[in-house]
PDB file of N, CA and C in Angstrom:
ATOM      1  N   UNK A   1      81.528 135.379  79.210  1.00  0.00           N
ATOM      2  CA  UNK A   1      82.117 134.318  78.431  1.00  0.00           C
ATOM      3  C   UNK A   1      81.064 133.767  77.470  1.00  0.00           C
ATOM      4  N   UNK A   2      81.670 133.936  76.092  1.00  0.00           N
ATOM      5  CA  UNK A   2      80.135 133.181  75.200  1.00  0.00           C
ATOM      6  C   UNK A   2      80.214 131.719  75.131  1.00  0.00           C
ATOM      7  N   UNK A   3      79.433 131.377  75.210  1.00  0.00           N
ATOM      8  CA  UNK A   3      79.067 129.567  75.499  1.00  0.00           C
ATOM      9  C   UNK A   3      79.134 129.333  73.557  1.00  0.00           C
ATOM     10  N   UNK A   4      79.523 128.268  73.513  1.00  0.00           N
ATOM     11  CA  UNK A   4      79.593 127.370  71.979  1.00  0.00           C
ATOM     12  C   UNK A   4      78.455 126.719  71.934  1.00  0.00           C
ATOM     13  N   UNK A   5      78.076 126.681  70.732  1.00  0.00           N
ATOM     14  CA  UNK A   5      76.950 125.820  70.534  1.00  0.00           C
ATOM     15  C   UNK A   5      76.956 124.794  71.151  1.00  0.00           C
ATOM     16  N   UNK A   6      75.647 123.707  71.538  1.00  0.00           N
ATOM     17  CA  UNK A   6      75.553 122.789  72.428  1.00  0.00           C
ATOM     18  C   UNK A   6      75.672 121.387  70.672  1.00  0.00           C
ATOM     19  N   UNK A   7      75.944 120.478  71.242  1.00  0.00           N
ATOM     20  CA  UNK A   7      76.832 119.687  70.362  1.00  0.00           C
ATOM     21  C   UNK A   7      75.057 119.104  69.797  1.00  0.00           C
ATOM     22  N   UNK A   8      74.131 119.151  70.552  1.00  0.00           N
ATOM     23  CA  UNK A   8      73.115 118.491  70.064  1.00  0.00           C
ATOM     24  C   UNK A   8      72.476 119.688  69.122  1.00  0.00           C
ATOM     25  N   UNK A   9      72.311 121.113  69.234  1.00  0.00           N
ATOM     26  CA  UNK A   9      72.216 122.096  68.356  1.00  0.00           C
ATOM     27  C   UNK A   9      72.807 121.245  66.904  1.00  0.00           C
ATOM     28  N   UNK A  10      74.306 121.268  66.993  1.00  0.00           N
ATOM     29  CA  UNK A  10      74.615 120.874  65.813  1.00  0.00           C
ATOM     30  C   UNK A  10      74.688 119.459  65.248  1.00  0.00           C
ATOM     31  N   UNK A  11      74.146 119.153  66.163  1.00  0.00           N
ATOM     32  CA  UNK A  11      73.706 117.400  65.511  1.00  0.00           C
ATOM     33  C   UNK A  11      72.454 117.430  64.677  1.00  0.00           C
ATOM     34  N   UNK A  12      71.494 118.089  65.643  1.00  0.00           N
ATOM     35  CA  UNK A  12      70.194 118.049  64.859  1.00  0.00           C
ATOM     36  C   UNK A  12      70.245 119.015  63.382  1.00  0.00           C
ATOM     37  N   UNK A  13      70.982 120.147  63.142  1.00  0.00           N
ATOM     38  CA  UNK A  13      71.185 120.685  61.933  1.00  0.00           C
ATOM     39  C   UNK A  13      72.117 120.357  61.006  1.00  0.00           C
ATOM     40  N   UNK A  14      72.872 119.264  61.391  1.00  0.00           N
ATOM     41  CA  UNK A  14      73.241 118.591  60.355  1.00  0.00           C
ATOM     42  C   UNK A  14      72.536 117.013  59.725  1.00  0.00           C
ATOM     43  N   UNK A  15      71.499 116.776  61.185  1.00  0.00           N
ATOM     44  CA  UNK A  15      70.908 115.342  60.728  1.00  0.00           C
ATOM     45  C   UNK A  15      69.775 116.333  59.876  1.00  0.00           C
ATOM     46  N   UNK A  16      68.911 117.666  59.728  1.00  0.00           N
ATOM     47  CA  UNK A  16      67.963 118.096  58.666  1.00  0.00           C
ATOM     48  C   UNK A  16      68.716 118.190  57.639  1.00  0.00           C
ATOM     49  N   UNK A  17      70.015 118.422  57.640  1.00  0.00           N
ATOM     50  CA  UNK A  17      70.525 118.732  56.146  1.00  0.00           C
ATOM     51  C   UNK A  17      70.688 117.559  55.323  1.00  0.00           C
ATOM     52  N   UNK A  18      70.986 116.326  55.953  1.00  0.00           N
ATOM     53  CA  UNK A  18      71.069 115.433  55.718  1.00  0.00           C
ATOM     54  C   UNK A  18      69.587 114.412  55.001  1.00  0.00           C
ATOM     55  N   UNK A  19      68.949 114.858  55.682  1.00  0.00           N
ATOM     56  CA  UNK A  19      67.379 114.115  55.231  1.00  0.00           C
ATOM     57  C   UNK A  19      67.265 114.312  53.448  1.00  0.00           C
ATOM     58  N   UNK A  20      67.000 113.268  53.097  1.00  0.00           N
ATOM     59  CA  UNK A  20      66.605 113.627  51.753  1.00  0.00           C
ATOM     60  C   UNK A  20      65.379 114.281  51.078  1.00  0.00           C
ATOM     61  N   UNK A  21      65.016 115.043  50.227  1.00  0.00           N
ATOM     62  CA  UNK A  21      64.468 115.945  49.487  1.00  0.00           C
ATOM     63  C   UNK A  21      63.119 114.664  48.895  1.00  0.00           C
ATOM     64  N   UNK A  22      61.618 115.673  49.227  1.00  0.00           N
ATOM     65  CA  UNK A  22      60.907 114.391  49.026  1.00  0.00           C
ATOM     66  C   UNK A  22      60.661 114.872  47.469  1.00  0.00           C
ATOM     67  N   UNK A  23      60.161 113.542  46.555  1.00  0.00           N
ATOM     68  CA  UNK A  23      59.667 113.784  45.116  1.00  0.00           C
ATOM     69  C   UNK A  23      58.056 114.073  45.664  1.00  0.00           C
ATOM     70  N   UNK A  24      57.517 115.500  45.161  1.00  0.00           N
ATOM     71  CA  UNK A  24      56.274 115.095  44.613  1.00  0.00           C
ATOM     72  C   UNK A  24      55.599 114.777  43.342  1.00  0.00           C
ATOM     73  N   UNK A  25      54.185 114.206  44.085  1.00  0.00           N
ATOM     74  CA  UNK A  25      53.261 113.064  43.449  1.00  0.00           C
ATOM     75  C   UNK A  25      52.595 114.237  41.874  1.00  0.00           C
ATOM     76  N   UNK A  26      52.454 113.913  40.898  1.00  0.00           N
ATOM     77  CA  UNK A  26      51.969 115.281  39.887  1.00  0.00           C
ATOM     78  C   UNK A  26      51.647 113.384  38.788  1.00  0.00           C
ATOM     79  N   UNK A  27      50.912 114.184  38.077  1.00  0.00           N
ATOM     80  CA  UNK A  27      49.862 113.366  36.997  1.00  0.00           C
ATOM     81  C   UNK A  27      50.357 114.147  35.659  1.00  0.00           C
ATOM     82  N   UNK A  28      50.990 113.256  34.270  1.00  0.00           N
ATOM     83  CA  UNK A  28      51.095 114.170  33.168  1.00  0.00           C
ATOM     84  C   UNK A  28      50.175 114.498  32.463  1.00  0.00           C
ATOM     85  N   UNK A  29      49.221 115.246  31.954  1.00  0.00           N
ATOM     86  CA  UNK A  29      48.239 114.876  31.089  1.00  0.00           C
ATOM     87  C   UNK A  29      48.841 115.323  30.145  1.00  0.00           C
ATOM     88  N   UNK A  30      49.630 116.225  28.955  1.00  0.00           N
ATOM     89  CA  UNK A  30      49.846 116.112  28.092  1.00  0.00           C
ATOM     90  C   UNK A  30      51.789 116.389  28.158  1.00  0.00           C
ATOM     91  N   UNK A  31      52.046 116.464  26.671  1.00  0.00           N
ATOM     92  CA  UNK A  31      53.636 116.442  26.903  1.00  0.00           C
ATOM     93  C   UNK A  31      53.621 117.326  25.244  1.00  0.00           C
ATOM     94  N   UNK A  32      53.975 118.241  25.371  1.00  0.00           N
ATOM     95  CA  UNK A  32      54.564 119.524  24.423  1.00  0.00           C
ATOM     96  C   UNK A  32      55.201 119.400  23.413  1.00  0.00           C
ATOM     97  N   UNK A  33      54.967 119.693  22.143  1.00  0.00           N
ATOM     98  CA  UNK A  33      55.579 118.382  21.097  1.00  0.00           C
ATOM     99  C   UNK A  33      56.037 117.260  21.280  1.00  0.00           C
ATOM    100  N   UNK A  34      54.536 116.475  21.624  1.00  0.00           N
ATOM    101  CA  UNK A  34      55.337 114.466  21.657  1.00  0.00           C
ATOM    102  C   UNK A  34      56.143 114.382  20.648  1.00  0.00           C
ATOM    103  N   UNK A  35      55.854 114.110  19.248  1.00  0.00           N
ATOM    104  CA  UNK A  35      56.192 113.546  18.168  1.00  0.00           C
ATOM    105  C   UNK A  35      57.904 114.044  18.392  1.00  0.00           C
ATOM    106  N   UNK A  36      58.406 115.399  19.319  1.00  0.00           N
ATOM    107  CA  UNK A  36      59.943 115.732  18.937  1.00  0.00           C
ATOM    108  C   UNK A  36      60.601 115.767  20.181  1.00  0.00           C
ATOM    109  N   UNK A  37      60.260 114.978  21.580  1.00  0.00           N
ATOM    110  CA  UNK A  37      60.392 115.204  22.571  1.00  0.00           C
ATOM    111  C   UNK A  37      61.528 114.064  23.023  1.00  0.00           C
ATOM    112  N   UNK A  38      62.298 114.646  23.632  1.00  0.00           N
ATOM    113  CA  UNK A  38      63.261 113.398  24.063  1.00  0.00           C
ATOM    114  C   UNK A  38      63.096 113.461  25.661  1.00  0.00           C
ATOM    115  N   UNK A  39      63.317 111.973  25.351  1.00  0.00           N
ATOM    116  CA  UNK A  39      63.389 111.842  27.489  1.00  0.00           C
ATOM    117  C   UNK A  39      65.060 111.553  27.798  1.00  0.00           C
ATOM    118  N   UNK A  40      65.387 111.435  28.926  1.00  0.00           N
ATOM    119  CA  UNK A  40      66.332 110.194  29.454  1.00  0.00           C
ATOM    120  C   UNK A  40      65.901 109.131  30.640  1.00  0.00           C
ATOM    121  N   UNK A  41      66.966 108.426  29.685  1.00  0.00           N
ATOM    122  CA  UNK A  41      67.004 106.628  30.632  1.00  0.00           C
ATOM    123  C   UNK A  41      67.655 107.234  32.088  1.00  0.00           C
ATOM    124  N   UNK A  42      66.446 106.843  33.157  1.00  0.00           N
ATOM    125  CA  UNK A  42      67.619 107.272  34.284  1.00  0.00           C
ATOM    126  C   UNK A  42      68.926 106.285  34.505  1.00  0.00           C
ATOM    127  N   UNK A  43      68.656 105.277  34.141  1.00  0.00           N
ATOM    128  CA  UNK A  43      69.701 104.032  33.978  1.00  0.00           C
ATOM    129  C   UNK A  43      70.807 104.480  33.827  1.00  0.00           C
ATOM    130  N   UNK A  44      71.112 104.403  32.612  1.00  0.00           N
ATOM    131  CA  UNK A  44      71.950 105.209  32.069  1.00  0.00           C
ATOM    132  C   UNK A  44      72.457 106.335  31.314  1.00  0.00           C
ATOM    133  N   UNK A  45      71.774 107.123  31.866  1.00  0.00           N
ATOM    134  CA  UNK A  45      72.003 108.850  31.043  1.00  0.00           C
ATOM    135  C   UNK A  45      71.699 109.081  29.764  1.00  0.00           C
ATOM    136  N   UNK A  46      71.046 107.837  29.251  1.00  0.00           N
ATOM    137  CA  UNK A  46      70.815 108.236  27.544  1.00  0.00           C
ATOM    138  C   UNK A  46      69.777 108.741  27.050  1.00  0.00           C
ATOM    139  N   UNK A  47      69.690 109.412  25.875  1.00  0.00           N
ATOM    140  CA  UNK A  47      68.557 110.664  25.057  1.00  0.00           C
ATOM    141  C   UNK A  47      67.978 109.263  24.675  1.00  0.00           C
ATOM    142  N   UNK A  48      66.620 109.456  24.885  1.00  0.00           N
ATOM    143  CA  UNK A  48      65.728 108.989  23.357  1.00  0.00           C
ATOM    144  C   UNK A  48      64.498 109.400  23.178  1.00  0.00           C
ATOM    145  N   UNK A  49      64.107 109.492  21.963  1.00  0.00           N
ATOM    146  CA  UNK A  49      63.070 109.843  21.217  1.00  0.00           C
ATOM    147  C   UNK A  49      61.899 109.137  21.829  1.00  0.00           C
ATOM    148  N   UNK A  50      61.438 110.220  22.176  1.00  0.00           N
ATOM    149  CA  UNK A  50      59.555 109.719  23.474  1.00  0.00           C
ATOM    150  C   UNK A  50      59.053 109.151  22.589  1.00  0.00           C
ATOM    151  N   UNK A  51      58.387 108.863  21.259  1.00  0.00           N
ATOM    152  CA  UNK A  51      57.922 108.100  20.530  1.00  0.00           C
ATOM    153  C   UNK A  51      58.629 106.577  20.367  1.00  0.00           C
ATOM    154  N   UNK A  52      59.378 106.841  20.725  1.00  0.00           N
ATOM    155  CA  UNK A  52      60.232 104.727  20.702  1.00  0.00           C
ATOM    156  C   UNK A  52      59.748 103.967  21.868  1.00  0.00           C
ATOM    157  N   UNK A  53      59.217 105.207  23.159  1.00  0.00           N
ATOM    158  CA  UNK A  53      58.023 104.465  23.877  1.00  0.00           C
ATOM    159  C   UNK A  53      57.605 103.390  23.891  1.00  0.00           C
ATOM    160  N   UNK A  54      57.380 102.484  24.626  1.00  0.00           N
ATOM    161  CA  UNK A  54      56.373 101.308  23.765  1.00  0.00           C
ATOM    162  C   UNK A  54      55.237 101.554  25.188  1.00  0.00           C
ATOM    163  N   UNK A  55      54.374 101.492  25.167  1.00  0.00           N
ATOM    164  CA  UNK A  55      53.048 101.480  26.413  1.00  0.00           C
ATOM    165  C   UNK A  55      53.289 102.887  27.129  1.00  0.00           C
ATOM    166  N   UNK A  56      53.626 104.080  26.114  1.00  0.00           N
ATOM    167  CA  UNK A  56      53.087 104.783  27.129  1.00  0.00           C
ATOM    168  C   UNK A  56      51.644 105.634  27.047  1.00  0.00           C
ATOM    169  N   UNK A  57      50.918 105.834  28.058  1.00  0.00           N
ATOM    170  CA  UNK A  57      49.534 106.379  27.701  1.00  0.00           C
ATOM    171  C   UNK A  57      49.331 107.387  28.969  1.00  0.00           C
ATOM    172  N   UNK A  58      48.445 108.318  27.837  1.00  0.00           N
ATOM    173  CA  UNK A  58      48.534 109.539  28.971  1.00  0.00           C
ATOM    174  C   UNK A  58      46.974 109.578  29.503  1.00  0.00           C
ATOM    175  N   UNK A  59      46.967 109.705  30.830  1.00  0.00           N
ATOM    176  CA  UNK A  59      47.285 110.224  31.893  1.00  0.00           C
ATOM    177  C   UNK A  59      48.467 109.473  32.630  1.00  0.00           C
ATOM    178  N   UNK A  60      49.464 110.135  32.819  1.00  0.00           N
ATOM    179  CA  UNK A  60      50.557 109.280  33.210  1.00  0.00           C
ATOM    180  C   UNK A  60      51.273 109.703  34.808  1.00  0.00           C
ATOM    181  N   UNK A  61      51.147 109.126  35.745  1.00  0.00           N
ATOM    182  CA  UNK A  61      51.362 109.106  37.407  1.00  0.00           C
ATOM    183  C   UNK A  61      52.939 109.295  37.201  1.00  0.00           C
ATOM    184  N   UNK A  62      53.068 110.616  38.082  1.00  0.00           N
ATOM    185  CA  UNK A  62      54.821 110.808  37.897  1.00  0.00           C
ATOM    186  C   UNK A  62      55.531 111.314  39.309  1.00  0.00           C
ATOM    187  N   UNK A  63      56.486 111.746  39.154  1.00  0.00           N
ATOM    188  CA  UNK A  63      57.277 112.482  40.498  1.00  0.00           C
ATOM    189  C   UNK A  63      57.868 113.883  39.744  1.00  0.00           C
ATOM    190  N   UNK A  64      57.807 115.361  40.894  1.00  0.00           N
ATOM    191  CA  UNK A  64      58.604 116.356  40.329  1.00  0.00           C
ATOM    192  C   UNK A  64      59.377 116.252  41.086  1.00  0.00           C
ATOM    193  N   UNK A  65      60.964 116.384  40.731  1.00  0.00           N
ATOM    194  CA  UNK A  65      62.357 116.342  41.264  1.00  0.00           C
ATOM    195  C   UNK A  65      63.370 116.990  40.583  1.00  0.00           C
ATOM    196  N   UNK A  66      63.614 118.003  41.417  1.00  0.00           N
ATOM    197  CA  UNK A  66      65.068 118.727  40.840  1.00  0.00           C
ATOM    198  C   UNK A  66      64.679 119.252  39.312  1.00  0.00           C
ATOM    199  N   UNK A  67      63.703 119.654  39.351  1.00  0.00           N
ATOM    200  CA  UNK A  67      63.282 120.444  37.849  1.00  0.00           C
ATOM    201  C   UNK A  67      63.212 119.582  36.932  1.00  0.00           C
ATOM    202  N   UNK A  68      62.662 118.274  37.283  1.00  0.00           N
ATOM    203  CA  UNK A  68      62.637 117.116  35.979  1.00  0.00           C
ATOM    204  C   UNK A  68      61.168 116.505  36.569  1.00  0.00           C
ATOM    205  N   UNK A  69      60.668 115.651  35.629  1.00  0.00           N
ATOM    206  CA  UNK A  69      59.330 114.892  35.647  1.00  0.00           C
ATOM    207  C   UNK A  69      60.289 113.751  35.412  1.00  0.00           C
ATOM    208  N   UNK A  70      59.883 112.800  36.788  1.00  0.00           N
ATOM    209  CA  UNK A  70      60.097 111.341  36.382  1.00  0.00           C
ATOM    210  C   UNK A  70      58.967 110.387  36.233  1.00  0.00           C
ATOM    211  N   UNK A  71      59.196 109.273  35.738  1.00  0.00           N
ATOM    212  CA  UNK A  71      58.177 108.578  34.816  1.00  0.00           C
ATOM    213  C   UNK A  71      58.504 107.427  34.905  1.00  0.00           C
ATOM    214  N   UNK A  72      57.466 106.127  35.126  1.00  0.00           N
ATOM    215  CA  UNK A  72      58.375 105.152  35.102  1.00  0.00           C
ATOM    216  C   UNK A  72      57.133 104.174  33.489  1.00  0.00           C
ATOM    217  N   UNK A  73      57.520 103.349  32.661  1.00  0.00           N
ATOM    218  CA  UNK A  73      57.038 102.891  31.830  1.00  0.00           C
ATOM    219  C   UNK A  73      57.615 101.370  31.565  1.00  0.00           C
ATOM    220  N   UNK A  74      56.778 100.517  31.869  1.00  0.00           N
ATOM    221  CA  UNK A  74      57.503  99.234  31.641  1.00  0.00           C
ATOM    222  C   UNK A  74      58.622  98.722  32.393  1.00  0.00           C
ATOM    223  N   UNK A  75      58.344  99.185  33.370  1.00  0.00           N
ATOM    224  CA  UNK A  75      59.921  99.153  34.359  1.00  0.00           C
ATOM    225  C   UNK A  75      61.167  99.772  34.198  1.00  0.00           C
ATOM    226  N   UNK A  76      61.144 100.957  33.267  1.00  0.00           N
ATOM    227  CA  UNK A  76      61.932 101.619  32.903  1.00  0.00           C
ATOM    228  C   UNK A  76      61.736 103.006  33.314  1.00  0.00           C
ATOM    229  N   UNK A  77      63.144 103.739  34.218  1.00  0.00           N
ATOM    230  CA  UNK A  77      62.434 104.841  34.659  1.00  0.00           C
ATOM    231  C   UNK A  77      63.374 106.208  33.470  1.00  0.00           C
ATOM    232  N   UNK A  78      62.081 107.041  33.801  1.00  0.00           N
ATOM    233  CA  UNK A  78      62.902 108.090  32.502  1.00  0.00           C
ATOM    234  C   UNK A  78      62.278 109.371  33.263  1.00  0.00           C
ATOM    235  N   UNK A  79      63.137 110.568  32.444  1.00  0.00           N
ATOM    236  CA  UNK A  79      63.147 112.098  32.718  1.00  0.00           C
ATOM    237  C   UNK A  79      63.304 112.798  31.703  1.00  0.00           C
ATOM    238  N   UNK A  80      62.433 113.406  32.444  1.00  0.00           N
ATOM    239  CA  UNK A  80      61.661 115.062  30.682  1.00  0.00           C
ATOM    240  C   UNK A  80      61.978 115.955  31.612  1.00  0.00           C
ATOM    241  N   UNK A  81      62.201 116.813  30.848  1.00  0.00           N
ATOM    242  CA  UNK A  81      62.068 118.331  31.427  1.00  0.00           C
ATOM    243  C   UNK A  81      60.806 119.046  31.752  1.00  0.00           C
ATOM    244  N   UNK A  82      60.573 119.887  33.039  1.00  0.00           N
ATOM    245  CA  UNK A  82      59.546 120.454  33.502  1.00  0.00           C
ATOM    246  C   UNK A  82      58.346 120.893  32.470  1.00  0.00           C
ATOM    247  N   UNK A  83      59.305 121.838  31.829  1.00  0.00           N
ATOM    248  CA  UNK A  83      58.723 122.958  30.653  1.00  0.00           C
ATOM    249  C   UNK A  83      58.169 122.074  29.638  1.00  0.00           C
ATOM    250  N   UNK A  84      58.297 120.779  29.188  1.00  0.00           N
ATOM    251  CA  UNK A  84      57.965 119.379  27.936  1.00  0.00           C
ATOM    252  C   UNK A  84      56.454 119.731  28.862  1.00  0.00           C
ATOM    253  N   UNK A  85      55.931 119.722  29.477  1.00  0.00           N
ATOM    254  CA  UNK A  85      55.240 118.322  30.284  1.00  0.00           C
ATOM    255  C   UNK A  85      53.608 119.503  30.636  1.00  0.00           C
ATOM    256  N   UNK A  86      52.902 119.052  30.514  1.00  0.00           N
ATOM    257  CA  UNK A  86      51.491 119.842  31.433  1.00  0.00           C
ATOM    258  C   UNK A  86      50.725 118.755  32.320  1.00  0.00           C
ATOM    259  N   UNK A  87      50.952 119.516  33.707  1.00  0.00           N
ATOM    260  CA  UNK A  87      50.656 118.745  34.882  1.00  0.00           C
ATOM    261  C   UNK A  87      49.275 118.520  34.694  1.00  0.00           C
ATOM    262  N   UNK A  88      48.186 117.998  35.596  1.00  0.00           N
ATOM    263  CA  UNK A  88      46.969 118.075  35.670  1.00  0.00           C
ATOM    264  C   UNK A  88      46.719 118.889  36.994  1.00  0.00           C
ATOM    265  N   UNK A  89      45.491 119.478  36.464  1.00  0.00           N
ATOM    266  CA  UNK A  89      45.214 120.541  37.211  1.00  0.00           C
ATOM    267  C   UNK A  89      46.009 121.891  37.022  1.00  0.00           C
ATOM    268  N   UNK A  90      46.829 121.834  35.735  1.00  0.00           N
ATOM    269  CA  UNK A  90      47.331 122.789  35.485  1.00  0.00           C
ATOM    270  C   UNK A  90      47.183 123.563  34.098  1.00  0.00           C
ATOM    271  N   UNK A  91      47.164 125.198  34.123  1.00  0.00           N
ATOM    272  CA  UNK A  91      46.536 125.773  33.162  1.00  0.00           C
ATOM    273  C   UNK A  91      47.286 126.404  32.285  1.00  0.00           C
ATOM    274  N   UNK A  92      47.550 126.420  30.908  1.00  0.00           N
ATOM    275  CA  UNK A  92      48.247 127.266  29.908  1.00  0.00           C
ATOM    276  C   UNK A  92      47.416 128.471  29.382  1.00  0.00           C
ATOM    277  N   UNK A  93      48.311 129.253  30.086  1.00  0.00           N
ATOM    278  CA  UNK A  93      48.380 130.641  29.467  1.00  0.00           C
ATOM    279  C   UNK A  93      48.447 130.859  28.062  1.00  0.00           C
ATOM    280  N   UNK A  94      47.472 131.568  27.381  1.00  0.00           N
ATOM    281  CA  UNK A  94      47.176 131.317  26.056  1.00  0.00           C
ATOM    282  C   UNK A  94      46.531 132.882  25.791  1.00  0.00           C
ATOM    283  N   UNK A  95      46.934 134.011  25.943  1.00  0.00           N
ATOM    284  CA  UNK A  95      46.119 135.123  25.987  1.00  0.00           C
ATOM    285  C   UNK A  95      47.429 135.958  25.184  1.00  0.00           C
ATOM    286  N   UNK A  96      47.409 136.152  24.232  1.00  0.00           N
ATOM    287  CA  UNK A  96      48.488 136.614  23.460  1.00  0.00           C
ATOM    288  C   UNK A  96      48.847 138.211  23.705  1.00  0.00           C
ATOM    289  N   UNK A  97      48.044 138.995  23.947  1.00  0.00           N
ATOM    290  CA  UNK A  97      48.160 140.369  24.052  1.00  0.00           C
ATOM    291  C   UNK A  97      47.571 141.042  24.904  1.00  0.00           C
ATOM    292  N   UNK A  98      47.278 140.488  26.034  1.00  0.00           N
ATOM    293  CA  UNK A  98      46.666 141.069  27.286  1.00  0.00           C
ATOM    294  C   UNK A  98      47.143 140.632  28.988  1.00  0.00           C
ATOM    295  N   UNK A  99      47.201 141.102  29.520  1.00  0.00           N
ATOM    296  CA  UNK A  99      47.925 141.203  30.572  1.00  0.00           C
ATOM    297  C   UNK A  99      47.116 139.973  31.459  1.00  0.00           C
ATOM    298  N   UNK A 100      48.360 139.057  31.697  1.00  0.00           N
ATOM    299  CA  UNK A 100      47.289 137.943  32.861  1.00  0.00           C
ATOM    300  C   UNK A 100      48.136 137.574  33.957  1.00  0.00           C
ATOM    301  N   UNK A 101      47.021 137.919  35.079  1.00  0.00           N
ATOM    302  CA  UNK A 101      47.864 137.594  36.523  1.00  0.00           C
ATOM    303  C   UNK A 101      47.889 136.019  36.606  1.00  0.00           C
ATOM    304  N   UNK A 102      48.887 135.809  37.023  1.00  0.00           N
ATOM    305  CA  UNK A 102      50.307 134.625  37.068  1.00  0.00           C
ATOM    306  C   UNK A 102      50.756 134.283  38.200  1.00  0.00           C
ATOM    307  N   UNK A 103      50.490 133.132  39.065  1.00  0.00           N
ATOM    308  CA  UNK A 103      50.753 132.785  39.730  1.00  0.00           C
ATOM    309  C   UNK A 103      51.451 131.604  40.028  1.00  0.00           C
ATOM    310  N   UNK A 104      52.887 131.777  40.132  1.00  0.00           N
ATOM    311  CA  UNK A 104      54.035 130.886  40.305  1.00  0.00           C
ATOM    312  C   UNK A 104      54.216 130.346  41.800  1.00  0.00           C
ATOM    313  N   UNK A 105      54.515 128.405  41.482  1.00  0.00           N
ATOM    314  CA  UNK A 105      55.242 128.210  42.966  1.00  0.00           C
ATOM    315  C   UNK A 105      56.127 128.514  43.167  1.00  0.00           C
ATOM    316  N   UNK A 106      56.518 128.620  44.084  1.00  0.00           N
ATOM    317  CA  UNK A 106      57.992 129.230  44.932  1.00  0.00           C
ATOM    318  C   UNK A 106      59.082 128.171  44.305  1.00  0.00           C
ATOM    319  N   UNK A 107      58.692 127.143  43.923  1.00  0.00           N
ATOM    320  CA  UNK A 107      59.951 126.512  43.481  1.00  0.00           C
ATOM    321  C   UNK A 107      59.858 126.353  42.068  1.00  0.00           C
ATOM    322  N   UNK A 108      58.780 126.832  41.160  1.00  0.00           N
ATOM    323  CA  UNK A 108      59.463 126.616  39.782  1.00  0.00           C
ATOM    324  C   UNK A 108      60.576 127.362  38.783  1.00  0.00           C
ATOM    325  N   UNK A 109      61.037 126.586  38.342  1.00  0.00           N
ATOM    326  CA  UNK A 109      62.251 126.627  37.625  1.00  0.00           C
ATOM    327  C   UNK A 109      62.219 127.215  36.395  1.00  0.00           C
ATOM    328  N   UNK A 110      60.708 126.941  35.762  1.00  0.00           N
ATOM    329  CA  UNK A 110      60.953 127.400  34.127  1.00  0.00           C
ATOM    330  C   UNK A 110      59.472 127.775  34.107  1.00  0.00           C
ATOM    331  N   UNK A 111      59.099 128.353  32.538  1.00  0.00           N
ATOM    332  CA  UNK A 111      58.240 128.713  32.379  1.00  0.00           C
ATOM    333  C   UNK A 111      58.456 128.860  30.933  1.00  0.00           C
ATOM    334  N   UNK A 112      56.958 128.182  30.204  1.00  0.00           N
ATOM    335  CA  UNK A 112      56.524 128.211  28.629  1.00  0.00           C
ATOM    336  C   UNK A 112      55.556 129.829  28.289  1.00  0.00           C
ATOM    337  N   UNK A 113      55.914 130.153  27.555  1.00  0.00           N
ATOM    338  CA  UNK A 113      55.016 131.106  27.021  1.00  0.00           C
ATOM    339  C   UNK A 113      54.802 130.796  25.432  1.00  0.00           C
ATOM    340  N   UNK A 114      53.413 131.211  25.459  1.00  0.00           N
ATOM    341  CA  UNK A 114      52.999 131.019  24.128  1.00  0.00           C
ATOM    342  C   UNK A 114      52.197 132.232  23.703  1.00  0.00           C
ATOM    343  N   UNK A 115      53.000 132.558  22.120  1.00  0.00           N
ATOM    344  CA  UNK A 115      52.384 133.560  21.804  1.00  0.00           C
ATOM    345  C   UNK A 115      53.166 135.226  22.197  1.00  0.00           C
ATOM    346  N   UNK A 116      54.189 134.519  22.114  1.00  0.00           N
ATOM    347  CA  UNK A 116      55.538 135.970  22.318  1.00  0.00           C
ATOM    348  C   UNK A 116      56.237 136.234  20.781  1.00  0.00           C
ATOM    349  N   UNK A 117      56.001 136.985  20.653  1.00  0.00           N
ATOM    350  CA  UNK A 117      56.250 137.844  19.419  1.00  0.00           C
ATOM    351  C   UNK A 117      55.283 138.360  18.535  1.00  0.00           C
ATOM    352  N   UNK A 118      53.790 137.910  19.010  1.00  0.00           N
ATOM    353  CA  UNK A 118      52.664 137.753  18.104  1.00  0.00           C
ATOM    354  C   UNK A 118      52.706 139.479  17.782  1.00  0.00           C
ATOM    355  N   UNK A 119      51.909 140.097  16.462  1.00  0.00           N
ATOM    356  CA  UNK A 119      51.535 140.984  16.523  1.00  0.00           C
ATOM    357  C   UNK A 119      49.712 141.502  17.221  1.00  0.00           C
ATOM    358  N   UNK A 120      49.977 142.406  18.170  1.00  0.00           N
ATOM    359  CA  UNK A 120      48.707 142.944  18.571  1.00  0.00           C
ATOM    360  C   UNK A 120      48.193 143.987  18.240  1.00  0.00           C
ATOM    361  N   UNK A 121      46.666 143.746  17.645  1.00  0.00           N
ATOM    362  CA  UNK A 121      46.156 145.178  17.276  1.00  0.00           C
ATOM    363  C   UNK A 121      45.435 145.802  17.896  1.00  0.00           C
TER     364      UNK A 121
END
């Protein structure tokens, strides 16, 4: 006779599913065309132009979540996209025509390349 799961089996795997997803801690040091970069208001879902800013200065203390950089400025919290943003401690690939080993976290989402289409001689 097969036995059913024991009710605490499925308590405890639905109380992990349940736990919420932690933000990590990441530092911006720069942001990928400022001058044309839009964020959003987490407030209320709205675009605006990262330069209408008022106090923001970089090195800037953030959270990664769900493939976004959050930010908070003046008591206002906002979100850029991953790919806008260069973490600290983190390095851009800049080698236009030569092969460079690449090492991705398991959870990123996107990736900038620079220097795709260049001609190599």
């Amino acid at each position: 006779m097969k036995r059913p799961f024991p009710p605490i089996a499925i308590g405890s795997v639905l109380l992990l599913a349940s736990l919420p997803t932690f933000a990590e801690q990441v530092i911006i040091n720069s942001i990928i065309g400022r001058q044309y970069a839009e964020v959003r208001k987490v407030e209320n879902d709205s675009w605006v132009p990262l330069s209408t800013i008022e106090g923001l200065h970089l090195p800037l203390p953030a959270t990664s979540e769900n493939g976004e950089i959050r930010f908070t400025v003046a008591g206002t919290d906002y979100a850029i996209a991953r790919s806008t943003v260069e973490l600290q401690d983190e390095v851009l690939l800049e080698r236009g025509c030569q092969r460079v080993a690449t090492a991705m976290r398991t959870d990123s989402r996107s990736a900038a390349i620079r220097g795709a289409g260049e001609l190599c001689n």
